[in-house]
Protein backbone atom coordinates (compact mmCIF):
# COMPACT_ATOMS: atom_id res chain seq x y z
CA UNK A 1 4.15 3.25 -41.96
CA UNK A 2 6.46 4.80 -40.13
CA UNK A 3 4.59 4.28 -36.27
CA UNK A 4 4.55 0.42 -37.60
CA UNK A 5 8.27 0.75 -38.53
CA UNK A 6 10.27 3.53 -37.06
CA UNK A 7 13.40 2.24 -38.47
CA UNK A 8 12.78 1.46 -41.94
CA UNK A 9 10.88 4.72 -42.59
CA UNK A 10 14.13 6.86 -41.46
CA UNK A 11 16.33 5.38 -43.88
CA UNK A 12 13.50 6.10 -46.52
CA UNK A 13 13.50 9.39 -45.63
CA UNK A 14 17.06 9.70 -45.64
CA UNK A 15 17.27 8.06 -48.79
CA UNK A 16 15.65 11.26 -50.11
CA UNK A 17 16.61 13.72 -48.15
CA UNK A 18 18.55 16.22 -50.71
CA UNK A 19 14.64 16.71 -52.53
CA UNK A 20 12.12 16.46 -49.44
CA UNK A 21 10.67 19.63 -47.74
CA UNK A 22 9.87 20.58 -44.59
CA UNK A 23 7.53 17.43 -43.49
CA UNK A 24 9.78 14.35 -44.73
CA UNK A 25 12.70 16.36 -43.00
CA UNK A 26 10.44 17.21 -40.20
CA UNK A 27 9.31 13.52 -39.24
CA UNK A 28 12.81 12.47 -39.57
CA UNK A 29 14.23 14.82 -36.98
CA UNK A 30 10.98 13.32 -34.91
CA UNK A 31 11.81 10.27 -35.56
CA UNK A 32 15.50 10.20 -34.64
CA UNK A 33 14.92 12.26 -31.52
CA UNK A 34 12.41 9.45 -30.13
CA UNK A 35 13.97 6.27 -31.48
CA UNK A 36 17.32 6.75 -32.35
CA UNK A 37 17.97 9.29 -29.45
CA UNK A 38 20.52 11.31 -30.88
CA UNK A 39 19.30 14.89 -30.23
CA UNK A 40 22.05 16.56 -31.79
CA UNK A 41 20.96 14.71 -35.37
CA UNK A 42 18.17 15.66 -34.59
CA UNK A 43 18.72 19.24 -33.78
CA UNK A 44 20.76 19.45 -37.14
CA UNK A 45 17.42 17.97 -39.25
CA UNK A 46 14.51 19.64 -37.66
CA UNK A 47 16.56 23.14 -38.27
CA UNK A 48 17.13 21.98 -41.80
CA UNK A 49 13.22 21.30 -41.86
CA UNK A 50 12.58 25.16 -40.88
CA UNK A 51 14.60 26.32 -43.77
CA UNK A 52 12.26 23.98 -46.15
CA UNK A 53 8.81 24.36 -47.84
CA UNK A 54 6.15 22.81 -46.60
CA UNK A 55 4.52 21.38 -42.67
CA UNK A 56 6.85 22.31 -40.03
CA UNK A 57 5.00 20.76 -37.27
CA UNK A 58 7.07 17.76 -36.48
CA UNK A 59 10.31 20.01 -36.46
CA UNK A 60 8.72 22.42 -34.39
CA UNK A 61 7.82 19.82 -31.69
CA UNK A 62 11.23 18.18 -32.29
CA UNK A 63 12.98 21.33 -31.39
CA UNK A 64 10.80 22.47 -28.42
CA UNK A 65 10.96 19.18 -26.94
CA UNK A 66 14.82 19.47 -27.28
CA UNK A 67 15.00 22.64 -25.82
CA UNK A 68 12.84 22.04 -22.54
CA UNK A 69 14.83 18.82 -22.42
CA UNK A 70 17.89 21.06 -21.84
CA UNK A 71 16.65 23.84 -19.61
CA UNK A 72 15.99 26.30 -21.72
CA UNK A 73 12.79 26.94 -21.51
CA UNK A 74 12.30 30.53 -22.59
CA UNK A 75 13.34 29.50 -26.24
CA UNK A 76 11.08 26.56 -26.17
CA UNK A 77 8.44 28.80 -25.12
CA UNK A 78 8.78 32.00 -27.61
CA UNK A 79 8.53 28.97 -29.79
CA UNK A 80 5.34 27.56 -28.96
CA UNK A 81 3.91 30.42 -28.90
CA UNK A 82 4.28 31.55 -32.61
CA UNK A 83 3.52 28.35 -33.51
CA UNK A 84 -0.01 28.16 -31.76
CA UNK A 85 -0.48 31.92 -33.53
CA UNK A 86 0.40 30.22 -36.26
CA UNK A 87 -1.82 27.38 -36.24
CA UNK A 88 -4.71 28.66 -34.33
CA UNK A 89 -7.39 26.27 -35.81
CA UNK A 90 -5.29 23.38 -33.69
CA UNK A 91 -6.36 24.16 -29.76
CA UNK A 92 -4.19 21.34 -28.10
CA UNK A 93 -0.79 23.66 -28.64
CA UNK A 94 -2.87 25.50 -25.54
CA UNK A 95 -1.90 22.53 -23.02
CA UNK A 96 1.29 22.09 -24.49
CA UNK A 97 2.09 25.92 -24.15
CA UNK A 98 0.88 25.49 -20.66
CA UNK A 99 2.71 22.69 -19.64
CA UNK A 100 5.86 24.41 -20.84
CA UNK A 101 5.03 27.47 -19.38
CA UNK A 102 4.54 25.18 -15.43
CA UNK A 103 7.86 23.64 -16.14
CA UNK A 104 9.79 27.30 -16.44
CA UNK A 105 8.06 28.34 -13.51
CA UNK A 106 5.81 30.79 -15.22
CA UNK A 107 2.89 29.70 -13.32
CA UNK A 108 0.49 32.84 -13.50
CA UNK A 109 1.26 32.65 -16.78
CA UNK A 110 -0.30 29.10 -17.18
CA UNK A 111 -3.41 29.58 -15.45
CA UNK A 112 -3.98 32.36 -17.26
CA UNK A 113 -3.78 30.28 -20.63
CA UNK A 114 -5.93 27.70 -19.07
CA UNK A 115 -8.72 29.96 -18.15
CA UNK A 116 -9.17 31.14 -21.67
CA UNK A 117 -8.49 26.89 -22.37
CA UNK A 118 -11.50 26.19 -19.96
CA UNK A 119 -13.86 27.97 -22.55
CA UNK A 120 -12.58 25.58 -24.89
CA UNK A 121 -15.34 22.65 -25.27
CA UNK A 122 -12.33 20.15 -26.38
CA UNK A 123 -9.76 21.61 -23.68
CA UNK A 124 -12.24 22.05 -20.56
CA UNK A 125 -11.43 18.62 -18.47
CA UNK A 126 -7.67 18.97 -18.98
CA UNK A 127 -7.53 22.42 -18.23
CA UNK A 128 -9.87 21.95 -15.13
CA UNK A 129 -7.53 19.47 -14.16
CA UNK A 130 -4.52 21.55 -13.90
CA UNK A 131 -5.96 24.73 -12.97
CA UNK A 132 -7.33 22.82 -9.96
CA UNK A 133 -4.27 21.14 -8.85
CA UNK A 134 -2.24 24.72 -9.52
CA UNK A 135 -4.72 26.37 -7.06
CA UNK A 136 -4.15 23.83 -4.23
CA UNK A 137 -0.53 24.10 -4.44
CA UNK A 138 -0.31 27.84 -4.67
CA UNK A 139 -2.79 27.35 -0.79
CA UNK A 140 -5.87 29.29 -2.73
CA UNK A 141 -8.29 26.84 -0.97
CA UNK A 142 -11.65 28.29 -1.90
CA UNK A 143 -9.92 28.53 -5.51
CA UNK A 144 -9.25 25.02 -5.80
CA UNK A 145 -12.81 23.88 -4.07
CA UNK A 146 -14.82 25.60 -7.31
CA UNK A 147 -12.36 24.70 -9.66
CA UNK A 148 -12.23 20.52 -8.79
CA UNK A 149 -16.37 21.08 -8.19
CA UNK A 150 -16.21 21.81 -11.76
CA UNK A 151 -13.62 18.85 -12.90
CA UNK A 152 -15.76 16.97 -11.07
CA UNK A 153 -19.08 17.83 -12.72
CA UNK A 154 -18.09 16.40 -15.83
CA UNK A 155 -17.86 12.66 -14.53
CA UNK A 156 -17.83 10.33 -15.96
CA UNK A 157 -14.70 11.14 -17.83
CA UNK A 158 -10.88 10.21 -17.92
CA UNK A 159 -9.59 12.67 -16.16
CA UNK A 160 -12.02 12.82 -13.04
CA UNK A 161 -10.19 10.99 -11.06
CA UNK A 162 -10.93 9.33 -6.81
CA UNK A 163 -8.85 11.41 -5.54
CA UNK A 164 -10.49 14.51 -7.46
CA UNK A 165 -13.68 13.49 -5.01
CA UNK A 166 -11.23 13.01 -1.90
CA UNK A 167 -9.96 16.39 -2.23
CA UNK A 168 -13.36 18.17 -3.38
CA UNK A 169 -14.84 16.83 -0.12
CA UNK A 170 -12.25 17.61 1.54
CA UNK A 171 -12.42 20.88 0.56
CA UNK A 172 -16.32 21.28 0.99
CA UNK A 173 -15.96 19.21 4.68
CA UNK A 174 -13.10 22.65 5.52
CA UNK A 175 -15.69 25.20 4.19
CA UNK A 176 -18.56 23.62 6.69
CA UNK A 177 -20.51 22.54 3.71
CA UNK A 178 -20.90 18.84 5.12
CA UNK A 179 -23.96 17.95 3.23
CA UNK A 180 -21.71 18.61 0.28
CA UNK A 181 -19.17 16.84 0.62
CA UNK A 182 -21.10 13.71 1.97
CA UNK A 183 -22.78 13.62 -1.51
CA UNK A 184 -19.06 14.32 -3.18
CA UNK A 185 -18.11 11.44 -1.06
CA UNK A 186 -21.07 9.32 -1.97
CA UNK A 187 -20.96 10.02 -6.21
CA UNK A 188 -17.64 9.07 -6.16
CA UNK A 189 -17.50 6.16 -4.06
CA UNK A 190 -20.70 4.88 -6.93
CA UNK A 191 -17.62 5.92 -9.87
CA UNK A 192 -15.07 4.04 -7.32
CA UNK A 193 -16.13 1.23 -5.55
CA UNK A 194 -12.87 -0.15 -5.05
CA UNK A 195 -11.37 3.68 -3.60
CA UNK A 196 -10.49 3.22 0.35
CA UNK A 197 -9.95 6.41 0.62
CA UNK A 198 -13.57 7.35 0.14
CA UNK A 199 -15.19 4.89 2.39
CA UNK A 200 -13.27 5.52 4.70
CA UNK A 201 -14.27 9.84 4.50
CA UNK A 202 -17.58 8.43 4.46
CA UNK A 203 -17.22 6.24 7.75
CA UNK A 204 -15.11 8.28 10.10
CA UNK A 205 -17.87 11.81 8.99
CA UNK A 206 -20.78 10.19 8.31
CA UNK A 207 -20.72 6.69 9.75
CA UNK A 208 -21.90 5.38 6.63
CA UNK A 209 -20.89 2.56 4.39
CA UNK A 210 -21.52 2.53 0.49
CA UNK A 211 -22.53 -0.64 -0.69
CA UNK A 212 -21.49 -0.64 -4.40
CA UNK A 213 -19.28 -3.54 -5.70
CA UNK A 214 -16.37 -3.12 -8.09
CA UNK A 215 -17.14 -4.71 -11.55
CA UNK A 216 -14.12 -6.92 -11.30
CA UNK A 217 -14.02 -9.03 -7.28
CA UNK A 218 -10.42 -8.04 -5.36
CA UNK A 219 -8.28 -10.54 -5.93
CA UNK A 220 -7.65 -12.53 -2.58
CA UNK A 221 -3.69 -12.80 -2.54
CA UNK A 222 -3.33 -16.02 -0.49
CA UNK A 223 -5.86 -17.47 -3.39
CA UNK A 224 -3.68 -16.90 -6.39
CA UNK A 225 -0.72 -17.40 -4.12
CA UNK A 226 0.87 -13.90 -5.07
CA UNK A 227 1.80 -10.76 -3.62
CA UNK A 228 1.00 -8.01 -5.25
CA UNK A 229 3.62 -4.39 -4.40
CA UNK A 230 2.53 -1.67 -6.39
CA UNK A 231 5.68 0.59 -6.63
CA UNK A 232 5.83 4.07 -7.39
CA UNK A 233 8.49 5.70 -9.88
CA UNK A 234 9.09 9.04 -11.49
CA UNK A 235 7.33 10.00 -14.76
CA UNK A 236 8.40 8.09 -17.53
CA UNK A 237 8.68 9.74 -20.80
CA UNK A 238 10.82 9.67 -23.84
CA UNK A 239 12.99 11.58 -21.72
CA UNK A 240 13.58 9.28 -18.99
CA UNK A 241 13.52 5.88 -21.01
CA UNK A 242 12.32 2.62 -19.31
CA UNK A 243 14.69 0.20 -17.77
CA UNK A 244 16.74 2.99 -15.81
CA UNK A 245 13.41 4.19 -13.93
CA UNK A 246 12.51 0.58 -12.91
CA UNK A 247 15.58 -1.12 -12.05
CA UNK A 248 16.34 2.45 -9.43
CA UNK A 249 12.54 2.34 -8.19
CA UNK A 250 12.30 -1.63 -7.74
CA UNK A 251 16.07 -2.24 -6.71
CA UNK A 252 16.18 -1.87 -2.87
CA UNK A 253 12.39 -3.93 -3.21
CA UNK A 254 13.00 -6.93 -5.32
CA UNK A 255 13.57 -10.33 -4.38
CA UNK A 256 14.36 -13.14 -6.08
CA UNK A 257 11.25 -15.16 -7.74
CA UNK A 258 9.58 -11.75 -7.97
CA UNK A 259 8.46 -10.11 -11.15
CA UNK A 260 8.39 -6.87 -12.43
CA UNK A 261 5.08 -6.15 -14.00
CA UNK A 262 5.24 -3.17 -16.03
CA UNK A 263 2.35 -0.80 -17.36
CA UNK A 264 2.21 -1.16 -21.11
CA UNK A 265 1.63 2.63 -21.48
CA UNK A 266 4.36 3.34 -19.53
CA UNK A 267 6.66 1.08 -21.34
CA UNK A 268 5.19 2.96 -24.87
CA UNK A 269 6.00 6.23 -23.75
CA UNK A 270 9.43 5.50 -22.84
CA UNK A 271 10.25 3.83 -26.26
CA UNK A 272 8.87 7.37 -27.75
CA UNK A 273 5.49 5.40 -28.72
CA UNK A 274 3.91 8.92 -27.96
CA UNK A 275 2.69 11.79 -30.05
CA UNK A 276 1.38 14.81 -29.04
CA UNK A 277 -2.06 15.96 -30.57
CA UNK A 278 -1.31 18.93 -32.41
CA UNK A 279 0.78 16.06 -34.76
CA UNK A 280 -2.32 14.16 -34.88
CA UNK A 281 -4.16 15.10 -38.40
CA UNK A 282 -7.76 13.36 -38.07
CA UNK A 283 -8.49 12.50 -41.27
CA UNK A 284 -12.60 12.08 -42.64
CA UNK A 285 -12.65 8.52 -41.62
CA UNK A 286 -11.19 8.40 -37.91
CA UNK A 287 -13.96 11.25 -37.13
CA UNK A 288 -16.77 9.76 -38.70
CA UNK A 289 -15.74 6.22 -36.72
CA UNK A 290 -15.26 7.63 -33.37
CA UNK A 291 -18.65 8.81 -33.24
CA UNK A 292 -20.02 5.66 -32.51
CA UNK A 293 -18.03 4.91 -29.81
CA UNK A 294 -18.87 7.11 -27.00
CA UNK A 295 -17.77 10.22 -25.28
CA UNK A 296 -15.79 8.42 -22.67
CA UNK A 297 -15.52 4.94 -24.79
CA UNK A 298 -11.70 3.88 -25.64
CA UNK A 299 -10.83 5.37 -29.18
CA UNK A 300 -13.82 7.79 -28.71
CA UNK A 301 -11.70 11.26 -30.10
CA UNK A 302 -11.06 11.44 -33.79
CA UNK A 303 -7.33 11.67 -32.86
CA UNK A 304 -7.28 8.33 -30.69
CA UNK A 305 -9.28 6.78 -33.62
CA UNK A 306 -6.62 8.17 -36.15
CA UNK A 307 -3.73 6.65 -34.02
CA UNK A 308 -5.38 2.76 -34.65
CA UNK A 309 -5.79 3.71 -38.01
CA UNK A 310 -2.05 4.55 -38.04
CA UNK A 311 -1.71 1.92 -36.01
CA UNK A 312 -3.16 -0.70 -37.79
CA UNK A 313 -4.21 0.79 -41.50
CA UNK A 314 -7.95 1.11 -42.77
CA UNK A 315 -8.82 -1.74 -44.27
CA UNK A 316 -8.38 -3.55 -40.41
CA UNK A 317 -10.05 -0.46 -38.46
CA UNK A 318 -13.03 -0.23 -40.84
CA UNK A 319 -13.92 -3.67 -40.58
CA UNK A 320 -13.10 -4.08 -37.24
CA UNK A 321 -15.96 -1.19 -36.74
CA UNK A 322 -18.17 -3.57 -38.48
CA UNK A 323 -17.73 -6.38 -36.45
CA UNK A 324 -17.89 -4.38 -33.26
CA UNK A 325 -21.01 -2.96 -35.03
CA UNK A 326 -22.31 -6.97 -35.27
CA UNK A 327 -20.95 -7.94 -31.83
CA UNK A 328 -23.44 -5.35 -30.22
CA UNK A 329 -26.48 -6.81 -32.03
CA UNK A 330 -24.89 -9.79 -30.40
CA UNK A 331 -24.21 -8.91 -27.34
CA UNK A 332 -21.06 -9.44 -27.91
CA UNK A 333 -17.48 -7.05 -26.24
CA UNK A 334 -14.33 -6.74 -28.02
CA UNK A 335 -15.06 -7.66 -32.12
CA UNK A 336 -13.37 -4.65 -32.78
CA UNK A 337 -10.08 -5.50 -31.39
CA UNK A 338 -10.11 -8.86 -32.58
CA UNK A 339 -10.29 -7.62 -35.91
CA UNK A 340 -8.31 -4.06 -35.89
CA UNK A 341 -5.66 -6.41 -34.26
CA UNK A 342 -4.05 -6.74 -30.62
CA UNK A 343 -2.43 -3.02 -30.89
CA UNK A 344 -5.64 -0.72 -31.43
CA UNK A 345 -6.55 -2.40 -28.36
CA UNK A 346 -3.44 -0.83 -26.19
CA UNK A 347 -3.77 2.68 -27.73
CA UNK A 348 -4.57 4.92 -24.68
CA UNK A 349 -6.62 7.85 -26.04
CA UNK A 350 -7.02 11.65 -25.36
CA UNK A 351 -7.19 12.03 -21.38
CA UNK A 352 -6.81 8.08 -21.06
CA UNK A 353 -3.42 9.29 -19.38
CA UNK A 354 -1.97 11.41 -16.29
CA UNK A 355 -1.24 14.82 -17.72
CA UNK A 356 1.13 15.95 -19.01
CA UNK A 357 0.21 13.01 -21.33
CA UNK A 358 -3.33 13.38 -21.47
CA UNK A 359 -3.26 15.23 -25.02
CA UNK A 360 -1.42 12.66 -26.07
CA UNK A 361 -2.14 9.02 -28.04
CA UNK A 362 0.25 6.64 -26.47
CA UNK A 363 0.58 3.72 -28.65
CA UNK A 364 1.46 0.11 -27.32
CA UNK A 365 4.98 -1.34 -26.78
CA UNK A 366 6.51 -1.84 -30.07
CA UNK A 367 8.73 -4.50 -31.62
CA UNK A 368 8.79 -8.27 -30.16
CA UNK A 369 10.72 -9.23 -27.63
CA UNK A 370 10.26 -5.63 -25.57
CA UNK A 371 10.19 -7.47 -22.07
CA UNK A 372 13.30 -9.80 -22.85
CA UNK A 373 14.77 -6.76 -23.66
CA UNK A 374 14.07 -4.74 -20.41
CA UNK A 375 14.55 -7.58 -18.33
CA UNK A 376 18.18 -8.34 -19.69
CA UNK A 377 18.57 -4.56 -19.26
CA UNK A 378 17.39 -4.50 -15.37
CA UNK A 379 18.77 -8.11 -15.12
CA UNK A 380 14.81 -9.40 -13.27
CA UNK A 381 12.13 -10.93 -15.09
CA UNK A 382 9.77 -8.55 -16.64
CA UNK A 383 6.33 -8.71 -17.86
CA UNK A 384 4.34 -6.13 -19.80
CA UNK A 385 0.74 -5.96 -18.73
CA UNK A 386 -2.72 -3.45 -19.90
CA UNK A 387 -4.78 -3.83 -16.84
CA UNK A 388 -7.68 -1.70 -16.49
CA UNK A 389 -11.00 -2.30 -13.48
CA UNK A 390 -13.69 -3.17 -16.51
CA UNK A 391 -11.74 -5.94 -17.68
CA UNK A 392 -8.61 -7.02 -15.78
CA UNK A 393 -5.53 -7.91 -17.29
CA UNK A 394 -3.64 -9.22 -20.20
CA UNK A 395 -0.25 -10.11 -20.18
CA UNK A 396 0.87 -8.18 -23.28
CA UNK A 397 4.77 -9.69 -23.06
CA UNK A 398 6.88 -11.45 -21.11
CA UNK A 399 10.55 -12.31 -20.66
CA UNK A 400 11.10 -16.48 -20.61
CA UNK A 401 10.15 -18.11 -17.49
CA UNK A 402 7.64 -15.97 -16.75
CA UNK A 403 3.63 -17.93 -16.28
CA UNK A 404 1.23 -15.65 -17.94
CA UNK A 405 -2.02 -17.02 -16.59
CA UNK A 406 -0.81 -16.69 -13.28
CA UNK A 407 0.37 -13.50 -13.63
CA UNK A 408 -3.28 -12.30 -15.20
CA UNK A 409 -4.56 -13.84 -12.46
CA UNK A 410 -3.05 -11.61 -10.09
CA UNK A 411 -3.16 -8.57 -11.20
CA UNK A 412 -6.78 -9.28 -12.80
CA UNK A 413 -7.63 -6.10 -10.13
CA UNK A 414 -5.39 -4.19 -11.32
CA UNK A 415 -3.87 -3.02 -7.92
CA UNK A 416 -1.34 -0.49 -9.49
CA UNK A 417 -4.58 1.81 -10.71
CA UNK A 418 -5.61 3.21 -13.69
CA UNK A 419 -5.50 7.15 -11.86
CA UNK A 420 -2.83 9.25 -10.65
CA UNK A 421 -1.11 6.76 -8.14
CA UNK A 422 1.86 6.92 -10.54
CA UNK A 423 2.47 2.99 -9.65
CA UNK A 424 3.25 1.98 -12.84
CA UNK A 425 5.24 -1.02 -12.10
CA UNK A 426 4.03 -3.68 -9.68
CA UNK A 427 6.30 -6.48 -7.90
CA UNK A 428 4.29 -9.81 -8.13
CA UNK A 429 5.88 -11.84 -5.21
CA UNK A 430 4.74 -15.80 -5.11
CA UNK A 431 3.95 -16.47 -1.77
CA UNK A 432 4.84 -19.72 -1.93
CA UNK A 433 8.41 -19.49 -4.17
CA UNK A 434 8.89 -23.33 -4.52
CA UNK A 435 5.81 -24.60 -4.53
């Protein structure tokens, strides 16, 4: 209940504070820290929560996320650490360890823990994926060539990204392996049709041209009378918050009569909508579901199938399973979603995201009215949109004045990317303002 209603389980939980232990105090601190945003409350409650009986996880993850909030890392750190001795059976406190560990600095330190993380089945694509990029920056070139050949045997996957293949041929191209990296090139241009980058690697070395189409057609701007300006903006997190990100990235850009389209995932993790998987407890039913989705399928981890079952309860997620399981006889997409409701279908799952938040499940926007709200906040019209390249985009919410089906329309090709472009915001322009 309390994902579905932030608010009204806190004053539950206050209401019996003076008797709960350590969890009820726990997911109160949590839950003031991400919605109510008062982090010295929420200090004050996840200490009390230590001092209790019972699951500390939600303090624990309240506190360290305080701490690196404020700089001090070392604490935050030292804390993580006892807490993934302590709960050794749960492997995602590796990445979070590691992540910390990258933000202090502490580097060799991190790729350390990520090398024994590699040999972990669940943790092998995300810590690939930041051993890799570590490698590069650090200038260990033949390093970071084995390490992204790796990340990018496991395609298809989340968290194989174009740009992985840009930079593995790259790599290959610089070590005079060009047979290599013209069939790096090639894979990935097959996994990204749409990716410029990679036909044009493959033209200017190889003069060839891959002929694969995108599933969904670029959208021809002078068509749908729109242009389309992906812009790009720091991380958002519960840290930074929403509005304040997009009204400094797009204010210098904007015009009037555009809109501000506005990743829903990006909007969720801003409102808090975000928990980290070591608070994700997969219960019986989310793992016996998500094995009949797929290894790269949305909701295909327990924990991303727990989150809609959060999300929406289990009567809605079991028989959404059985109508999916009917649509397929069918030949029929989507039955699922229909049923579990409109939010299981925003959930982004385990590696869905850009790390940091790729052990994560980010929820969709919650409570109505989350676009009037931004765009009285940035003063601009704002939409809320889940785009994706398999099957374009839906116009999630809007502020008044805003046409939907012309904004789907537009951004049906989802030009600010699904990757690591870090575009999550997108000025739609109408090329024709009065007309």
């Amino acid at each position: 209940m309390w994902l579905r209603s932030p608010a009204r389980a806190a004053a539950l939980l206050r209401s019996g504070l003076d008797g709960a232990g350590a969890g009820e105090t726990g997911l109160l601190a949590w839950l003031v820290l991400m919605y109510e945003r008062d982090e010295a409350e929420a200090e004050r409650l996840a200490r009390a929560a230590l001092e209790r009986s019972g699951e500390q996880r939600y303090a624990i993850a309240t506190l360290a996320t305080l701490m690196l909030r404020r700089g001090n890392h070392d604490a935050a750190i030292e804390l993580l650490e006892q807490t993934r001795e302590r709960y050794p059976e749960i492997v995602w406190y590796d990445l979070t360890l590691a992540d910390a560990l990258v933000e202090a600095g502490r580097v060799a330190e991190a790729e350390r823990l990520l090398e024994q993380s590699a040999r972990k089945p669940s943790l092998r694509r995300h810590a690939l994926k930041r051993l890799s990029g570590l490698a590069l920056e650090r200038g260990d070139r033949e390093s970071a060539r084995k390490l992204f050949e790796q990340l990018v045997a496991l395609a298809p996957d989340h968290l194989v990204y174009a740009s992985d293949y840009v930079t593995v041929g790259r790599l290959q191209l610089e070590a005079g392996d060009r047979e290599t990296a013209r069939r790096t090139w090639h894979e990935g241009a097959e996994y990204y049709p749409r990716n410029s980058d990679l036909r044009e690697l493959l033209s200017e070395h190889f003069d060839e041209h891959p002929t694969s189409e995108p599933r969904i057609k670029p959208v021809s701007e002078e068509a749908v009378g729109a242009q389309r300006i992906p812009v790009r903006t720091p991380f958002i997190s519960p840290r930074t918050g929403v509005a304040e990100v997009i009204d400094a990235a797009t204010a210098t850009r904007r015009r009037p009569g555009d809109v501000l389209a506005v990743a829903e995932s990006a909007v969720a993790a801003g409102q808090g909508r975000i928990l980290p998987l070591e608070l994700v407890e997969a219960g019986p039913l989310a793992r016996f579901l998500s094995g009949f989705v797929g290894s790269a399928g949305p909701l295909h981890s327990p924990e991303g199938m727990q989150g809609a079952i959060m999300e929406a309860g289990r009567p809605r997620v079991v028989l959404g399973t059985a109508a999916a399981a009917v649509g397929r006889l069918l030949g029929r997409r989507g039955w699922f979603y229909r049923v579990a409701g409109p939010a299981t279908a925003m959930i982004d799952d385990v590696a869905a995201c850009t790390p940091p938040h790729d052990h994560h499940v980010i929820f969709g926007p919650g409570s109505p009215g989350v676009a009037e709200g931004l765009a009285a906040g940035i003063g601009w019209p704002v939409a809320i949109v889940d785009a994706n390249h398999q099957t374009g985009a839906w116009v999630v919410d809007a502020s008044a004045g805003v046409d939907r089906d012309w904004l789907a329309r537009a951004l049906a090709d989802n030009p600010a990317g699904n990757e690591d472009e870090q575009t999550p915001v997108v000025l739609v322009r109408p090329l024709n303002p009065g007309g």
